[in-house]
N, C-alpha and C. Protein backbone atom coordinates (compact mmCIF):
# COMPACT_ATOMS: atom_id res chain seq x y z
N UNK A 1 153.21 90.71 -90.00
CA UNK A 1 153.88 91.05 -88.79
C UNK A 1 154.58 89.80 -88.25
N UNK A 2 155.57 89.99 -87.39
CA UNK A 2 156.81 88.83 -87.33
C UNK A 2 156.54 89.07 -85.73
N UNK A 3 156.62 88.34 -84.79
CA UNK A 3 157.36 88.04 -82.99
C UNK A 3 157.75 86.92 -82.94
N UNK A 4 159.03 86.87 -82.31
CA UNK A 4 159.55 85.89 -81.90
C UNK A 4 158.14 85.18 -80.69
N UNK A 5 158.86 84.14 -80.23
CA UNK A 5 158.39 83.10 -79.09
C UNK A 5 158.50 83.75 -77.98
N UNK A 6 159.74 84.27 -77.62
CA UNK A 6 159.48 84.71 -76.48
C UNK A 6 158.77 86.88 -76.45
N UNK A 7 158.22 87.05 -77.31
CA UNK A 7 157.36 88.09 -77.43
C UNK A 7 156.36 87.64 -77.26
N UNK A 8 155.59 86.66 -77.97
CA UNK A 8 154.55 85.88 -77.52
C UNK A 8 154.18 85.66 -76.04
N UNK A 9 155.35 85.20 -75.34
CA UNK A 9 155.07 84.83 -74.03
C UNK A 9 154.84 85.83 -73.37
N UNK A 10 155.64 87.17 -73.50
CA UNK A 10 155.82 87.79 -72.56
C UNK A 10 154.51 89.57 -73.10
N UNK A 11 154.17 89.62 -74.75
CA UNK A 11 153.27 90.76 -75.25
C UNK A 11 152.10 89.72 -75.54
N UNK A 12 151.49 89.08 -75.15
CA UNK A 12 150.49 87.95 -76.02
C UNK A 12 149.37 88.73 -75.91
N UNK A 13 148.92 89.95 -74.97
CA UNK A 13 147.76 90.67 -75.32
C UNK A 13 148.05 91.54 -76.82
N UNK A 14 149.43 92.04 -76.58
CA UNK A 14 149.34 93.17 -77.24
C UNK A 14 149.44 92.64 -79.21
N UNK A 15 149.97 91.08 -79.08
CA UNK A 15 149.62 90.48 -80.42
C UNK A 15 148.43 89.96 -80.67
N UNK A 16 147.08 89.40 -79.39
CA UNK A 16 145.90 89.45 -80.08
C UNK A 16 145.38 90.32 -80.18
N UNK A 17 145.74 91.50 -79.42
CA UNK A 17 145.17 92.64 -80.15
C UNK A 17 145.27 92.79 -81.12
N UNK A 18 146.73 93.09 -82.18
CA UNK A 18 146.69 93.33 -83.62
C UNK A 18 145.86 92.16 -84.56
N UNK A 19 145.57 90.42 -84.20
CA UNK A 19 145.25 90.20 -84.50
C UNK A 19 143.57 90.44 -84.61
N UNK A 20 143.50 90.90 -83.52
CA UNK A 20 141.84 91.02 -83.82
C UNK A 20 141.48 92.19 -84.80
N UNK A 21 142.20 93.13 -84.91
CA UNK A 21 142.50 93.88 -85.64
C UNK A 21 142.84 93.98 -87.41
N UNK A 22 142.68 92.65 -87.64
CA UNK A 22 142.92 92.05 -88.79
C UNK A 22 144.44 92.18 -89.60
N UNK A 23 145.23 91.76 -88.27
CA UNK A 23 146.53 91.63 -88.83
C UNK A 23 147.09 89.78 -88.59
N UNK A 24 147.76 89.09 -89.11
CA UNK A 24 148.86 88.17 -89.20
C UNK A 24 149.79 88.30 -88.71
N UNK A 25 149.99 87.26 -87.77
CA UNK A 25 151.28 87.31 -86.98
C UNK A 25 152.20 86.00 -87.14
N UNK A 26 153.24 86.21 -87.90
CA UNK A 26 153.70 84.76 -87.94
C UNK A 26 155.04 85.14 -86.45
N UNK A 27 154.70 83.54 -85.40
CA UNK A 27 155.84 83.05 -84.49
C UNK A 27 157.15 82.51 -84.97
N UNK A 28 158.00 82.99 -84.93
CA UNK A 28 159.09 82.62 -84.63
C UNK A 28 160.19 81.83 -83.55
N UNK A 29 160.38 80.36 -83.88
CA UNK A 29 161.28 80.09 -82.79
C UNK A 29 162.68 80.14 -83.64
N UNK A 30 163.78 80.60 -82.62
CA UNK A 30 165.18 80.47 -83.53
C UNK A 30 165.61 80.91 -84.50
N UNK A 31 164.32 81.93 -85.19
CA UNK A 31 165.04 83.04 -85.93
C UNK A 31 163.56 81.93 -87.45
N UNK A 32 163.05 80.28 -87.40
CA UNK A 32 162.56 80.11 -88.02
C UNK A 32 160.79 80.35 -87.83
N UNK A 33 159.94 80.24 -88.75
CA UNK A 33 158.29 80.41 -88.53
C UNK A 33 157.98 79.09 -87.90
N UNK A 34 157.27 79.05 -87.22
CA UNK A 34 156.85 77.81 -86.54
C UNK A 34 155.42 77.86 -86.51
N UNK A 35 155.01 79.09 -86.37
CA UNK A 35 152.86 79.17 -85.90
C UNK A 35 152.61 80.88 -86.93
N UNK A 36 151.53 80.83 -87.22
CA UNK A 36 150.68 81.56 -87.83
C UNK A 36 149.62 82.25 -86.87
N UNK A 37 149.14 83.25 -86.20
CA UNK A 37 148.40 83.84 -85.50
C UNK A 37 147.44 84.48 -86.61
N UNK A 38 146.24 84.13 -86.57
CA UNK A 38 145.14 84.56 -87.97
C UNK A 38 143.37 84.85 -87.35
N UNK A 39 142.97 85.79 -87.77
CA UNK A 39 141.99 86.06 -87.15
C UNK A 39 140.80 84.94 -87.28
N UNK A 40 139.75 84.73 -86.20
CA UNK A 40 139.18 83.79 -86.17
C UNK A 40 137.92 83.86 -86.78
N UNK A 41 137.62 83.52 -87.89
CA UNK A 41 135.88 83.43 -88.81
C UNK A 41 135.38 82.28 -88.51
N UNK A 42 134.04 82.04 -88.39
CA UNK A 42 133.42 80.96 -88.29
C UNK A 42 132.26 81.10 -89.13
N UNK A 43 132.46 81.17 -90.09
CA UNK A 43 131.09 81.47 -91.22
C UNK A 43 130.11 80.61 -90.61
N UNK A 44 130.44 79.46 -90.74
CA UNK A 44 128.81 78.29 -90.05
C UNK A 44 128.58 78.84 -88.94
N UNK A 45 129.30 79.54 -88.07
CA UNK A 45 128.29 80.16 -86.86
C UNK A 45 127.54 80.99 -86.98
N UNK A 46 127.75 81.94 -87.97
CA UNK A 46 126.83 82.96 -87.90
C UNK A 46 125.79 82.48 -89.17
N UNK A 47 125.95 81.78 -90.15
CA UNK A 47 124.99 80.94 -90.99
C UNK A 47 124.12 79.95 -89.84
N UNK A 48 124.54 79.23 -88.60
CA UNK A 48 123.76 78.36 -88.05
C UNK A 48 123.08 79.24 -86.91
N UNK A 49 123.09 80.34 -86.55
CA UNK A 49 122.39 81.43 -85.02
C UNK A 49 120.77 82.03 -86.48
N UNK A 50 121.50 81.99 -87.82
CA UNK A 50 120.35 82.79 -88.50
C UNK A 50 119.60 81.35 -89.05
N UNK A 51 119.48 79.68 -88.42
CA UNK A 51 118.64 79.40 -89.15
C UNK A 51 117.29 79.37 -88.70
N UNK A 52 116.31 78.78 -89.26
CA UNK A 52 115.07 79.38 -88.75
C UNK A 52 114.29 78.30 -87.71
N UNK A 53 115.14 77.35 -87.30
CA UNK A 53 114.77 76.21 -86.29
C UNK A 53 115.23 77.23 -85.12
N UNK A 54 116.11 77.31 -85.28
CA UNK A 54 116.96 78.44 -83.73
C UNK A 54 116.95 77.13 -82.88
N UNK A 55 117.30 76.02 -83.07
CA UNK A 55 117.60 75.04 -82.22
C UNK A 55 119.36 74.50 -82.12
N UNK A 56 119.86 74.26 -80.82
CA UNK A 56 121.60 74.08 -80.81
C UNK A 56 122.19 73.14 -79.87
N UNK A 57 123.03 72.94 -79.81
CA UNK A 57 123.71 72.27 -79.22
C UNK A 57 122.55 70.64 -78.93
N UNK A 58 122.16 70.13 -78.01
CA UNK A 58 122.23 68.69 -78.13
C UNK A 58 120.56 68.73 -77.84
N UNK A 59 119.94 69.97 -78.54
CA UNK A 59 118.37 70.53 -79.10
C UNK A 59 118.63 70.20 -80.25
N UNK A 60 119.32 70.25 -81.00
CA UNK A 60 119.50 70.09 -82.24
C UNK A 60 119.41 68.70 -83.14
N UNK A 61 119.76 67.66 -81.99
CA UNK A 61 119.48 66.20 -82.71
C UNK A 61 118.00 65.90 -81.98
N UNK A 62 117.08 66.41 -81.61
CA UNK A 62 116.45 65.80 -81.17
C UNK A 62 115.22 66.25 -81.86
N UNK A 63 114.43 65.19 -82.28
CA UNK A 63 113.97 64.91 -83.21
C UNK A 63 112.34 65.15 -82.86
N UNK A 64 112.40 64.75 -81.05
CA UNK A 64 110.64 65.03 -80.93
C UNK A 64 110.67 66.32 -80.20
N UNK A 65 111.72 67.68 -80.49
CA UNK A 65 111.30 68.89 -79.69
C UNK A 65 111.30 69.85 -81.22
N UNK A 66 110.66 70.44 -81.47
CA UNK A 66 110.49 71.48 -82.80
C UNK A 66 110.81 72.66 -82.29
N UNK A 67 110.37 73.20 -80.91
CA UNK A 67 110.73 74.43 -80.28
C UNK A 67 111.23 74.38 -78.94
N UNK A 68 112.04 74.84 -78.51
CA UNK A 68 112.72 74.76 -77.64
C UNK A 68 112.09 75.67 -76.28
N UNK A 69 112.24 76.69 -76.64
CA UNK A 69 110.92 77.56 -76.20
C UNK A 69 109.91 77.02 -75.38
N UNK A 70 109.31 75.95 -76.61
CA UNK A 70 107.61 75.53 -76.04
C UNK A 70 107.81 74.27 -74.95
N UNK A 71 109.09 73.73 -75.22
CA UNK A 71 108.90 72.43 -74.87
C UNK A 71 110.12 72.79 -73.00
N UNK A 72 110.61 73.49 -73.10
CA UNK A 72 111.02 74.22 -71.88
C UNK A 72 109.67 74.93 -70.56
N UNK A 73 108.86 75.70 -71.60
CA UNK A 73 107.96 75.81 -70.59
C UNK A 73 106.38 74.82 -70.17
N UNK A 74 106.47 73.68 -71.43
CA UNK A 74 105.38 72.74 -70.40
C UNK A 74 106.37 72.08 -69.58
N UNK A 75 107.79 72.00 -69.65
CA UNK A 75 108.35 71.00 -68.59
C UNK A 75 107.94 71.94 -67.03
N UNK A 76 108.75 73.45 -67.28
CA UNK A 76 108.46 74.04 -65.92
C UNK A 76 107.01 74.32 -65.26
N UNK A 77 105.75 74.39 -66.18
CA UNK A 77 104.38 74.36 -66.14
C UNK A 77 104.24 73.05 -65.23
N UNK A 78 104.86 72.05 -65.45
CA UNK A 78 104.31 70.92 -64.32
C UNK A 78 104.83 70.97 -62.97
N UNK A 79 106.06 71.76 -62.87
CA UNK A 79 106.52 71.79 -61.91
C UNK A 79 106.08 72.75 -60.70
N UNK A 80 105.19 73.66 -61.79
CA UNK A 80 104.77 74.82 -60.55
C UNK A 80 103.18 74.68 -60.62
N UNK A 81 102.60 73.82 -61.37
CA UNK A 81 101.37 73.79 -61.31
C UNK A 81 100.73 72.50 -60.34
C-alpha cells in the first residue's frame, strides 16, 4: 500500500490501522518513498515476560533480589509492622 505525506498527516489513524492489520505502507514525499510503515514484533518481549525469573526492568540487574514478589513485601512488612 502507497500514501503520500500529506495522507499521513491528515488519515494517520486510518494507516495504522491497516498497519496493524498486517499491511505495509510505504510514505511518499514528491511522488518518491521516503519511510516504510511495518507492523511492530518484538520477539524478545514476549520470549523475556515467559522467562522463569519474571524479573524486569532495573529488577533485573540486581543481583541480591531473586524474587521480586518476596523482597517487595518484607520491605512493606516493616513499614506496617
Amino acid at each position: 500500500m502507497k500514501a503520500t505525506a500529506k495522507e499521513l498527516r491528515f488519515h494517520s489513524k486510518e494507516l495504522l490501522d491497516a498497519v496493524s492489520r498486517g499491511a505495509s505502507v510505504v510514505i511518499t514525499f514528491r511522488g518518491k518513498p521516503c519511510a516504510k510503515l511495518v507492523p511492530y514484533e518484538d520477539n524478545n518481549l514476549a520470549e523475556y515476560l515467559q522467562s522463569e525469573d519474571g524479573l524486569f526492568g532495573t529488577w533485573r540487574d540486581r543481583d541480591d533480589v531473586e524474587c521480586v514478589d518476596g523482597y517487595v513485601r518484607d520491605l512493606r512488612k516493616s513499614r506496617f509492622s
